[in-house]
Protein backbone atom coordinates (compact mmCIF):
# COMPACT_ATOMS: atom_id res chain seq x y z
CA UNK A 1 67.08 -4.53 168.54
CA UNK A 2 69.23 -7.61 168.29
CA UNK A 3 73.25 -7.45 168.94
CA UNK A 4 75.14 -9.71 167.37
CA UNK A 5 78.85 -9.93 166.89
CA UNK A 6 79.47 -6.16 168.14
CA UNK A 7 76.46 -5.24 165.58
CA UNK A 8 72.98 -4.40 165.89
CA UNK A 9 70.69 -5.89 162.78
CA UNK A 10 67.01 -5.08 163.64
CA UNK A 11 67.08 -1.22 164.20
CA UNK A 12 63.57 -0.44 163.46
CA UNK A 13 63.92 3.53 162.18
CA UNK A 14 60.63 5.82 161.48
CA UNK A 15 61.50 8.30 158.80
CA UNK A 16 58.62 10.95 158.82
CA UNK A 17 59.15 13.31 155.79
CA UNK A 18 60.37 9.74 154.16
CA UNK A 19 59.62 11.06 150.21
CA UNK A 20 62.38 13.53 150.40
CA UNK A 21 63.86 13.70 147.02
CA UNK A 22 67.18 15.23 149.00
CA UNK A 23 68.03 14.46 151.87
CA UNK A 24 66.52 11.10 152.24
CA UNK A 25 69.84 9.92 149.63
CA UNK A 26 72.04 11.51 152.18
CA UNK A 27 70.70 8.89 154.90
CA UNK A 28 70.42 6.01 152.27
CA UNK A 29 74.05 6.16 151.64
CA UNK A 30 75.05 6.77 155.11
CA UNK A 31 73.32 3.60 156.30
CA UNK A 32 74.17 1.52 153.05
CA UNK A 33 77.85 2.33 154.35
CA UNK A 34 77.65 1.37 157.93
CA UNK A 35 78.40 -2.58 158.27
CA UNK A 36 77.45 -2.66 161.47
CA UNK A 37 73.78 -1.62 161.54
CA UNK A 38 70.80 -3.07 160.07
CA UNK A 39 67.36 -3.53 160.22
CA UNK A 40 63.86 -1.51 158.76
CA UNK A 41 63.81 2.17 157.40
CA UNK A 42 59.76 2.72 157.78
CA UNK A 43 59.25 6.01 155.47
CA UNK A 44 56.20 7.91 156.43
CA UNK A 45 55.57 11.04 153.88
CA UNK A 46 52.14 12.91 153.07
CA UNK A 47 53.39 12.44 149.73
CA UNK A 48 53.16 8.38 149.84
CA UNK A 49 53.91 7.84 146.34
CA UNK A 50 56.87 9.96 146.91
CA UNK A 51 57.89 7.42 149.82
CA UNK A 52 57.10 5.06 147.67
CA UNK A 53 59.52 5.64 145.21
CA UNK A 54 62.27 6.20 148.25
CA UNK A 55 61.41 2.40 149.01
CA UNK A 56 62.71 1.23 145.52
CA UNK A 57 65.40 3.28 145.21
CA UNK A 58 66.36 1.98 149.22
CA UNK A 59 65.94 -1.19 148.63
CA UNK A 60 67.72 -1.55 145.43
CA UNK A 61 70.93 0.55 146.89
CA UNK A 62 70.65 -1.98 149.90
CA UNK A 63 71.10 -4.81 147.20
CA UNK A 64 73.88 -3.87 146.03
CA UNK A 65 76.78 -6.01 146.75
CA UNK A 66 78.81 -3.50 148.27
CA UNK A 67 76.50 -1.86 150.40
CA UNK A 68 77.87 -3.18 153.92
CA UNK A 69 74.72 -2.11 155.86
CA UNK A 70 71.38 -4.12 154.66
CA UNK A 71 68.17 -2.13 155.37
CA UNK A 72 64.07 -3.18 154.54
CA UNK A 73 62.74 0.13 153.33
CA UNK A 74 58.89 0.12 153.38
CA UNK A 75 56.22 2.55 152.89
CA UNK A 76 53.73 2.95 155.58
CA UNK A 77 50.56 4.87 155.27
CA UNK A 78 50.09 6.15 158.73
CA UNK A 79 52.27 7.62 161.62
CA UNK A 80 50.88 4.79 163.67
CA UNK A 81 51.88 2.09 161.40
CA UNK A 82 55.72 4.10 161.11
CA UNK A 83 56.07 4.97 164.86
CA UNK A 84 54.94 1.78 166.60
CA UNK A 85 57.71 -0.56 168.09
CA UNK A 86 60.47 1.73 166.68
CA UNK A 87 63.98 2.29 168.52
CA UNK A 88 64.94 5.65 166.67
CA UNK A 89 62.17 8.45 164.81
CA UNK A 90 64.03 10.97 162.33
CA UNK A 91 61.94 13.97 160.88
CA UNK A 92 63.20 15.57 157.92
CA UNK A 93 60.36 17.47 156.41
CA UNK A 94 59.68 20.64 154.50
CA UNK A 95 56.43 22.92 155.89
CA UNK A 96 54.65 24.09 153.43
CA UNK A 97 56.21 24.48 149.69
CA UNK A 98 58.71 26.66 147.66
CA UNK A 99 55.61 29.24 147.18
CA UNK A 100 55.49 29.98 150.80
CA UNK A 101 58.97 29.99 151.59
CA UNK A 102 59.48 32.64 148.17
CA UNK A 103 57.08 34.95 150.25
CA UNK A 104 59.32 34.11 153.40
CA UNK A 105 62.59 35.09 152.03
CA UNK A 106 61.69 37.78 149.60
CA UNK A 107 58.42 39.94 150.77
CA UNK A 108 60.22 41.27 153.60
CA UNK A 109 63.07 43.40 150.80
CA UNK A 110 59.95 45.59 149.99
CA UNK A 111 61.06 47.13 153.48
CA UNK A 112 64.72 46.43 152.78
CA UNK A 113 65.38 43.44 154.79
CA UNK A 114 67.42 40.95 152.76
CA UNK A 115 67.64 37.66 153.90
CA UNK A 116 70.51 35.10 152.95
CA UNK A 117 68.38 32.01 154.26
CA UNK A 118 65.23 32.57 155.52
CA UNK A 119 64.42 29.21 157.78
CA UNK A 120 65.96 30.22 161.18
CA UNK A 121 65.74 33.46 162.22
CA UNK A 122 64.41 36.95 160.63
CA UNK A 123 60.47 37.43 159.44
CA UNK A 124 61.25 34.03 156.87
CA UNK A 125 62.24 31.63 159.66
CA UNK A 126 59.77 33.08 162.32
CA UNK A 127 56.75 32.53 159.30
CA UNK A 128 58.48 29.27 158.59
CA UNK A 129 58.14 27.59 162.02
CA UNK A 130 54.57 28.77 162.06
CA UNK A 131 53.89 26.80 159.62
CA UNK A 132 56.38 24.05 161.60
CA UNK A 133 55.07 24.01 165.02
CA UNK A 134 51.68 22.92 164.35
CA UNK A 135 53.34 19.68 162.37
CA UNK A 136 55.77 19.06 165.68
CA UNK A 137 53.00 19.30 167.88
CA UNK A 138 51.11 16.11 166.31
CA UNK A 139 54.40 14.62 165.76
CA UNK A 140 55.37 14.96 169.42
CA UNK A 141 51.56 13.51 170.15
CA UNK A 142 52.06 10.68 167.96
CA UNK A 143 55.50 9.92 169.08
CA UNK A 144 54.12 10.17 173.16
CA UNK A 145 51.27 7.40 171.75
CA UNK A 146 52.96 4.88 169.42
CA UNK A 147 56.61 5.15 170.37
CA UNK A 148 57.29 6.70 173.40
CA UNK A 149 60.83 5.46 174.13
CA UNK A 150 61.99 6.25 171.02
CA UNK A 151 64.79 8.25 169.91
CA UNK A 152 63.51 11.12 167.83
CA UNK A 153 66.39 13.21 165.51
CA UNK A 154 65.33 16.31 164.00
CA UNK A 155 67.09 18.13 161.37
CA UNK A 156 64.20 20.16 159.92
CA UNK A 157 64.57 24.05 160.37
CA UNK A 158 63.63 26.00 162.45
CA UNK A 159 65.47 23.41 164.13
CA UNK A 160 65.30 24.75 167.54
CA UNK A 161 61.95 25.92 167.59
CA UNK A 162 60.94 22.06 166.41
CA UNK A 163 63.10 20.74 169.17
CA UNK A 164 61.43 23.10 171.49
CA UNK A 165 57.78 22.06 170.25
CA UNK A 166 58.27 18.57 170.62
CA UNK A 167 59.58 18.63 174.57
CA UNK A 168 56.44 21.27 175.21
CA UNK A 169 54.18 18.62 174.45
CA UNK A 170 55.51 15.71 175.64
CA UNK A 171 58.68 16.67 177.65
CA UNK A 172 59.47 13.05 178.55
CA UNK A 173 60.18 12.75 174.69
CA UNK A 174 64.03 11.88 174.04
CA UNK A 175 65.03 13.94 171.05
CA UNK A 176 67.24 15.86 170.07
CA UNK A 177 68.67 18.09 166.76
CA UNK A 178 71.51 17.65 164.74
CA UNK A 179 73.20 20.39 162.43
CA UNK A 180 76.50 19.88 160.26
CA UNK A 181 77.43 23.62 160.61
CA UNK A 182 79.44 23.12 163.37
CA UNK A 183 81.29 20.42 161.01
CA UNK A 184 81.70 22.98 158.53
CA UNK A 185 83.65 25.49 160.59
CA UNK A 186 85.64 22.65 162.31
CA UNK A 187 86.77 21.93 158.46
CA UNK A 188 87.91 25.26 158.27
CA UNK A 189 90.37 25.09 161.26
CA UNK A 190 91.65 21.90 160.25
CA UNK A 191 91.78 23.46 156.53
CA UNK A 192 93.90 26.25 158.80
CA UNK A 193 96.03 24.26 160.41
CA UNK A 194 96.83 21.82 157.38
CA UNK A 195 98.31 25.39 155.76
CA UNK A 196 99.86 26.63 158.87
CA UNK A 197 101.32 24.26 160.15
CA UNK A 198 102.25 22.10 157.09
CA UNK A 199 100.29 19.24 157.87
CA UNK A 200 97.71 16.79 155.69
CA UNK A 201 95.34 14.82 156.08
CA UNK A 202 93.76 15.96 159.86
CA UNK A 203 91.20 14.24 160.88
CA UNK A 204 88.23 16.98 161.16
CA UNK A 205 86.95 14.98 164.15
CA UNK A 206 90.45 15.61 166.05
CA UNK A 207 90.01 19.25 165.55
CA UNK A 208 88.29 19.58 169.35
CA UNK A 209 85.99 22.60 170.21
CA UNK A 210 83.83 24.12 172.88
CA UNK A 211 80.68 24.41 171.06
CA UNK A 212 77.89 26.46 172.66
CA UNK A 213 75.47 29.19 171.38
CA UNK A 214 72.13 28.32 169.77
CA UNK A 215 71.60 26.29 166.36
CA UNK A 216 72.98 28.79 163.80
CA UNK A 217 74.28 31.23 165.92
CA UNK A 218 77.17 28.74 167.42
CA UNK A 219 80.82 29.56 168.75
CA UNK A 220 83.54 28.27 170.13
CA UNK A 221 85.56 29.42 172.68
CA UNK A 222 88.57 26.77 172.52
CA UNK A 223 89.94 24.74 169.99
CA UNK A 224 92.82 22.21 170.01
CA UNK A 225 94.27 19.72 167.76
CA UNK A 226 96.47 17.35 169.33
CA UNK A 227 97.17 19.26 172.25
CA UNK A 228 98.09 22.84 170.04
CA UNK A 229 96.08 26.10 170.72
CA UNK A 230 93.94 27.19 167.24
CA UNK A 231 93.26 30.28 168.28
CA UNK A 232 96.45 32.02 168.21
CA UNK A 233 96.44 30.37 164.50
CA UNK A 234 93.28 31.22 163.49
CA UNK A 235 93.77 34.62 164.99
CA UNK A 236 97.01 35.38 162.85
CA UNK A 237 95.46 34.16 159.72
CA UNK A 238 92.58 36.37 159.93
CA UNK A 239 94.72 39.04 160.57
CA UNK A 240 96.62 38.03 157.59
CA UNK A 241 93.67 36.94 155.43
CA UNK A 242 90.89 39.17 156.42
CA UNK A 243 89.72 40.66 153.06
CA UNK A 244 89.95 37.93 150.86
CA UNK A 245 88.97 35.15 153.38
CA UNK A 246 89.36 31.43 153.42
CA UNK A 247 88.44 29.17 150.23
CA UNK A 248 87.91 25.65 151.46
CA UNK A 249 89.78 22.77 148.63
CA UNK A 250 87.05 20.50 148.61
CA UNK A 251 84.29 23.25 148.21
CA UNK A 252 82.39 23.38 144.81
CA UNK A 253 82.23 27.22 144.33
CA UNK A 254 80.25 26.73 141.19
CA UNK A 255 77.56 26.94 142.97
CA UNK A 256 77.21 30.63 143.62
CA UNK A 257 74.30 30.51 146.10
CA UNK A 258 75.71 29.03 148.89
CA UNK A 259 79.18 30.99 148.30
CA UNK A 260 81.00 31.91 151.54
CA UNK A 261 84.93 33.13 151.94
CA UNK A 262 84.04 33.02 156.08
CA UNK A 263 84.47 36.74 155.87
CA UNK A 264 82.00 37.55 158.31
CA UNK A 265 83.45 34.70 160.81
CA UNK A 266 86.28 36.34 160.55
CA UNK A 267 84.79 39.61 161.42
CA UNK A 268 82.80 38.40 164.36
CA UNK A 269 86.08 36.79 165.73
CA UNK A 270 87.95 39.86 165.36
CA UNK A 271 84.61 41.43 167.08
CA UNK A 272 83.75 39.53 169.66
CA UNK A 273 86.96 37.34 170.21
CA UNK A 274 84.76 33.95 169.76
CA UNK A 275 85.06 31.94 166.31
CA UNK A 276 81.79 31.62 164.98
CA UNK A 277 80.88 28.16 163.86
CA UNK A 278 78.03 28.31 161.78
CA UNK A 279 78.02 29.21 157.96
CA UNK A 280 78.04 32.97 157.46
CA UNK A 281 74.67 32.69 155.64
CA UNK A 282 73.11 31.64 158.80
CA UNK A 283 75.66 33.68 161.09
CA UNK A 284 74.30 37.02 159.21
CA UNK A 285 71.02 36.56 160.00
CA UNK A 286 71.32 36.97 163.60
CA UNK A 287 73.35 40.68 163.46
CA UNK A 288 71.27 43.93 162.82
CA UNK A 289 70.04 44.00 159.82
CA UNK A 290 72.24 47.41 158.46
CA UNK A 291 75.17 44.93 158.85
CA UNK A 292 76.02 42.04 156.74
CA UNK A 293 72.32 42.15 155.01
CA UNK A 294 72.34 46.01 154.58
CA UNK A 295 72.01 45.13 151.04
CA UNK A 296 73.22 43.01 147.97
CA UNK A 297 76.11 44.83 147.08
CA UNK A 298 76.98 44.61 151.03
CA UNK A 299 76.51 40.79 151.29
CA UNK A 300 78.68 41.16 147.92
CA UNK A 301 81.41 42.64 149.94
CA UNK A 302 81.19 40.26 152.53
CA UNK A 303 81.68 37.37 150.18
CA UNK A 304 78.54 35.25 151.21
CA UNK A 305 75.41 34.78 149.17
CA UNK A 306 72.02 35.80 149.18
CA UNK A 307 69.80 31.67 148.31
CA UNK A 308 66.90 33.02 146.24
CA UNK A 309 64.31 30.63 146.46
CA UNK A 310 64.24 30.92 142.53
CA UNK A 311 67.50 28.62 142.84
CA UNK A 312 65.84 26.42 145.42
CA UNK A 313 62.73 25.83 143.06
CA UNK A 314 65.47 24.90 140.21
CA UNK A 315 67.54 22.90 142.43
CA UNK A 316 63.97 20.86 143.26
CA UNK A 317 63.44 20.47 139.62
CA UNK A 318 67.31 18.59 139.16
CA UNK A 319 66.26 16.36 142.66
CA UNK A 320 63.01 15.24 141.05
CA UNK A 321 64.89 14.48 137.85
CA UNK A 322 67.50 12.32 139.42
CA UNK A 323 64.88 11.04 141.87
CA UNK A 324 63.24 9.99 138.34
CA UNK A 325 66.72 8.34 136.77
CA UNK A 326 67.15 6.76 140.17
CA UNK A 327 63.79 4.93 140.21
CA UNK A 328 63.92 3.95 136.74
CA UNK A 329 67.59 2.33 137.37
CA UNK A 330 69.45 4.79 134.84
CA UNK A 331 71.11 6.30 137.46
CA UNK A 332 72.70 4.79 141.33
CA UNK A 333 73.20 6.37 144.63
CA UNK A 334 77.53 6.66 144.81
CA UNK A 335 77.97 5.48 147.71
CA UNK A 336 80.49 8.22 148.79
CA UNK A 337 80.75 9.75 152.83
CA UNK A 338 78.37 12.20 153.34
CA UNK A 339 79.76 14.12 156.48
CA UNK A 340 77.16 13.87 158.70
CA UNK A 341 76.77 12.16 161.50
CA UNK A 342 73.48 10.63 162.72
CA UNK A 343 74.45 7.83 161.42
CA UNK A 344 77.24 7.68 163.94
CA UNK A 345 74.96 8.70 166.35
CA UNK A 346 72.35 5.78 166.73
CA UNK A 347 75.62 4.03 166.27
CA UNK A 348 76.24 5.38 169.78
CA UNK A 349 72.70 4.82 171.27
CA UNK A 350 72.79 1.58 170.10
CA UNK A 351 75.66 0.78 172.35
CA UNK A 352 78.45 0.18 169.41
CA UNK A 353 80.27 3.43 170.02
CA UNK A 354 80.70 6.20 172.43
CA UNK A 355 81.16 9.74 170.60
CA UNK A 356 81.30 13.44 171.19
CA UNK A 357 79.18 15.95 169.00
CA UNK A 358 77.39 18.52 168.76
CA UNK A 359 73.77 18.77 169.50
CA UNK A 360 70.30 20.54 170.24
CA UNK A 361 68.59 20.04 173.31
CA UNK A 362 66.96 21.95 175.96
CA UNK A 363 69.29 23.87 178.71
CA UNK A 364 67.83 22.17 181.63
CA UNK A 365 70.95 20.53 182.44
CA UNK A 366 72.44 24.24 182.19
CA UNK A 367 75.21 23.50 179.86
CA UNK A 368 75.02 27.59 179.10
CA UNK A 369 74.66 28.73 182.82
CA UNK A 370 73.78 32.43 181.59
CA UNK A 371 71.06 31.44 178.88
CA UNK A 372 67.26 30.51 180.30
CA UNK A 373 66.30 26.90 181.21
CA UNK A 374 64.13 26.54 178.97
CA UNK A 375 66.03 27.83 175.77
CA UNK A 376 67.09 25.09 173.27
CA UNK A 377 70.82 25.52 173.00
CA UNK A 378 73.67 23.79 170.71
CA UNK A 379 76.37 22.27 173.17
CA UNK A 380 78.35 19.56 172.63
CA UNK A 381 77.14 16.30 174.35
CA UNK A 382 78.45 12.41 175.18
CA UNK A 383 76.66 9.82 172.71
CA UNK A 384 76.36 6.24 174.16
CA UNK A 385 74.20 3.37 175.17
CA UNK A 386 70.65 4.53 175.16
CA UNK A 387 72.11 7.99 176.79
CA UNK A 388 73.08 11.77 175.63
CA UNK A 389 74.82 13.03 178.49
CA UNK A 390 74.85 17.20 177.92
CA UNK A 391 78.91 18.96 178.39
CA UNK A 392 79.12 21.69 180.23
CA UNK A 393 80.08 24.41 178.11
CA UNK A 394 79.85 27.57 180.60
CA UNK A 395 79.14 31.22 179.82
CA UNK A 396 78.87 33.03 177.26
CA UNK A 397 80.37 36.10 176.86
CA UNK A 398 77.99 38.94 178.18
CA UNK A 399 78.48 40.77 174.47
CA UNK A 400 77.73 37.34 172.81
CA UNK A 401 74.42 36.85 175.05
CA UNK A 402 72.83 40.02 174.12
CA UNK A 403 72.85 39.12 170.30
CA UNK A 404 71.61 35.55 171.43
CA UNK A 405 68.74 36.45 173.78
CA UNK A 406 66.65 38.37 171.22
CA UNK A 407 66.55 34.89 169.14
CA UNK A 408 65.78 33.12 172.09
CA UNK A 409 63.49 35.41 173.79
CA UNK A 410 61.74 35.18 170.17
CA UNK A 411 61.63 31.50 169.97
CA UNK A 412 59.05 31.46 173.29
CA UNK A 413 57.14 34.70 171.59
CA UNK A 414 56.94 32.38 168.22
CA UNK A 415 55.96 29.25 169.66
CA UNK A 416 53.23 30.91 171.98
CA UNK A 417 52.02 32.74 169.15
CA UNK A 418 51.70 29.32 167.09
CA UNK A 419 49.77 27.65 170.06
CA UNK A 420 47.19 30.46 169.89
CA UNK A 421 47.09 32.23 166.90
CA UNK A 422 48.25 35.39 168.27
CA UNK A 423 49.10 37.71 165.19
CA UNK A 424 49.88 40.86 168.10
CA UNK A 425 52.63 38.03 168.80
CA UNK A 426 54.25 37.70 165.71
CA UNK A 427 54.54 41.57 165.20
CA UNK A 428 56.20 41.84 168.58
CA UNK A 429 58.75 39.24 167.60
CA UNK A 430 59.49 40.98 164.05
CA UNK A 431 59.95 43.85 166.23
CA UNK A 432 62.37 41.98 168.21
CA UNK A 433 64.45 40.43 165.66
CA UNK A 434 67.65 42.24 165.20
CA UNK A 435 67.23 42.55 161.21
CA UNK A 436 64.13 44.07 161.57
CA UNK A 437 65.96 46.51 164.23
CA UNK A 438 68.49 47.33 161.99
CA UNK A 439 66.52 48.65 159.48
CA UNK A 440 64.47 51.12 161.83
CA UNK A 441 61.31 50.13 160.44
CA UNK A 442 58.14 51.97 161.18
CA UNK A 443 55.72 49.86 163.72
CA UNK A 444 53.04 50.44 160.63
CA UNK A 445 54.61 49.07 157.67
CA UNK A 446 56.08 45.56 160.37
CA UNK A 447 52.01 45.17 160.90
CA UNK A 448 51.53 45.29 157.20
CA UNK A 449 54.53 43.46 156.80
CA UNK A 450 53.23 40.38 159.22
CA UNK A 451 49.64 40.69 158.02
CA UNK A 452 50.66 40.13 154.40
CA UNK A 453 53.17 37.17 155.13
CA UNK A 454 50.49 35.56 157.22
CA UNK A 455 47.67 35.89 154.64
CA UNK A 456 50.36 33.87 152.18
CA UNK A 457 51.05 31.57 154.27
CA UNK A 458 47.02 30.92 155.50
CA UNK A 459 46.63 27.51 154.70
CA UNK A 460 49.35 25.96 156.85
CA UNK A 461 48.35 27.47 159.81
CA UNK A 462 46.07 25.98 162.59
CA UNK A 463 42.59 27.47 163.03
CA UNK A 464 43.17 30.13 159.95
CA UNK A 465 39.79 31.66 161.26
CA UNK A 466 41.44 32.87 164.68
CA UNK A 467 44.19 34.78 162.78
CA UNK A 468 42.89 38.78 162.30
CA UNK A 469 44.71 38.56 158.46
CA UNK A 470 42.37 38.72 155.94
């Protein structure tokens, strides 16, 4: 990397996953906006003409005369060719396809378990990271050959079962995961405390927290802005508010899939005394399963949504169409803030800033001194030069660490079983997983259950002979 003039302009970045026809625009725009980096975006995608097509669109967005950040997209046809010489590796990817994620999300309501996501936690995100795993481990092999001082950011899902994957094989490797749902429920205070307290325009980054839990399934247990106490705030307006819930301003609630009033935030807080910062999709999925996912007329209730992946498929259909319009020049990237933050983070690591956020790492530095070493937790951690330097977030409340050791005691039972194709594995996580739990489902029909999600998902997973499904 070269510094010039309090600006680094040869930031070589490895983007595996680099044909995303989503996401991929998010990082576009966030670079195009930054003045003060610059350098090569090497896209790396199974799908090369996909990547292919990001490389025109890149390029021509990094044209443009108001783009402040100029950026060389290229396509390269090999991890080798992407991860050699570069200073940061991000992996955005999807395992697997719509198909198998339908059979992740859905087959499991033949035994009543609905869920409102399906990448994280429950039967869809344990089959998910099957699939996942695999991928990580010959990223994490390719990263420890071609590029072993790199950065690496994840932000594919299961996102700390992939961070977990890639220190198990190479545990020298410096990555990390990053997550906006933290971001989400720090919008909501400062929403809060706009109303309240009759103020505008707060900076979402001044509302400060205590983040720690795991990815998904985060809390906080303070939260200030400018030196006033949230909590007695947030705990009057949920007192105040509880059954109609909060409607963010700047929240398109069109869009009926990803609806959420933060009624079951506000029921965990009133629970458990902790604010729960992660949407209450995710949040959810990490309660028994007779609770907020008892059924549709219960998530109903709760003002949340159940994502069919019948939306998702449409919603890929509208990306490939833009994608299309984009490449073709009928259509530019608006070059709008996205509200994420990597950017901002190799910002940091580049030297150019020093910056507090939230992020997923292993707990070897103990930032939760009651959750297990080897757990990957969501803490908040100091960003600068070449350094992430983990904040100690303490304890969790004992209540709060029984409904968070079941997901992490499942994330070692998952990853083993992905090492060695170990299908007795994956039934005794499902029977593990508090969904599951909740529904008090017979042992026979979870076998069946796991047998049949596993035959679906065959073809993604290493060594399909080892597996007993048929």
């Amino acid at each position: 990397m070269i510094c010039e003039n309090e600006a680094v302009k040869d930031v070589q970045i490895a983007y595996i996953g680099g044909g995303s026809r989503g996401w991929a625009r998010t990082f576009m725009t966030d670079l195009a906006m930054e003045p003060r980096l610059g350098g090569t975006i090497r896209l790396y995608d199974i799908d090369t003409e996909a990547a292919r097509a990001n490389e025109i669109i890149g390029n021509r967005l990094s044209q443009r005369k108001e783009a402040a950040g100029k950026w060389l997209y290229r396509t390269c046809m090999s991890m080798e060719e992407a991860l050699t010489g570069a200073d940061f590796v991000v992996i955005s990817i999807l395992p697997g396809t719509f198909d198998e994620m339908a059979v992740d999300v859905h087959m499991p309501e033949r035994l009543g378990i609905y869920q409102s996501v399906g990448d994280t936690a429950g039967p869809g995100g344990m089959m998910r990271a099957l699939r996942t795993i695999p991928i990580y481990v010959q990223f994490a092999e390719a990263i420890k050959q071609y590029s072993p001082d790199a950065w690496v950011i994840n932000y594919t899902n299961p996102m700390s079962l992939c961070v977990k994957t890639l220190y198990h094989v190479f545990p020298q490797i410096k990555a990390f995961g990053c997550c906006h749902e933290v971001f989400g429920t720090q919008k909501v205070l400062k929403g809060l405390a706009e109303d309240v307290l009759g103020l505008r325009n707060i900076n979402r980054r001044d509302i400060h927290v205590n983040v720690l839990g795991i990815n998904h399934f985060t809390w906080f247990d303070y939260a200030s802005y400018k030196g006033i106490d949230l909590f007695p705030l947030y705990r009057k307006y949920v007192d105040e508010h509880f059954q109609e819930g909060y409607a963010e301003r700047d929240t398109n609630w069109a869009n009926a899939c990803f609806a959420c009033a933060h009624r079951v935030k506000f029921d965990l807080f009133k629970r458990f005394g902790l604010i729960a910062a992660a949407g209450d999709r995710h949040l959810a999925e990490f309660m028994p399963g007779n609770e907020y996912l008892k059924d549709p007329g219960t998530v109903a209730k709760w003002k949340f949504a159940l994502t069919s992946v019948k939306w998702r498929k449409e919603d890929l259909e509208h990306r490939l169409e833009k994608s299309r319009r984009l490449l073709n020049g009928e259509e530019e990237v608006e070059l709008n803030p996205t509200g994420e933050e990597g950017i901002l983070l190799i910002k940091a690591l580049c030297g150019l800033e020093r910056v507090v956020s939230n992020v997923n790492i292993p707990n070897t530095g103990m930032q939760i001194g009651n959750l297990p070493a080897e757990a990957v937790v969501e803490t908040n951690a100091i960003f600068e030069r070449d350094t992430i330097r983990p904040i100690l977030a303490g304890n969790l409340p004992e209540h709060v660490k029984e409904l968070i050791m079941s997901a992490v005691e499942n994330h070692e039972t998952i990853l083993e079983a992905a090492l060695t194709c170990n299908e007795e594995l994956v039934v005794k996580a499902f029977m593990n997983d508090p969904q599951v739990k909740g529904r008090k489902c017979e042992e026979q029909d979870i076998r069946l259950l796991v047998k049949d999600m596993l035959s679906a998902t065959k073809k993604y997973l290493p060594e399909p002979a080892l597996w007993s499904c048929p």
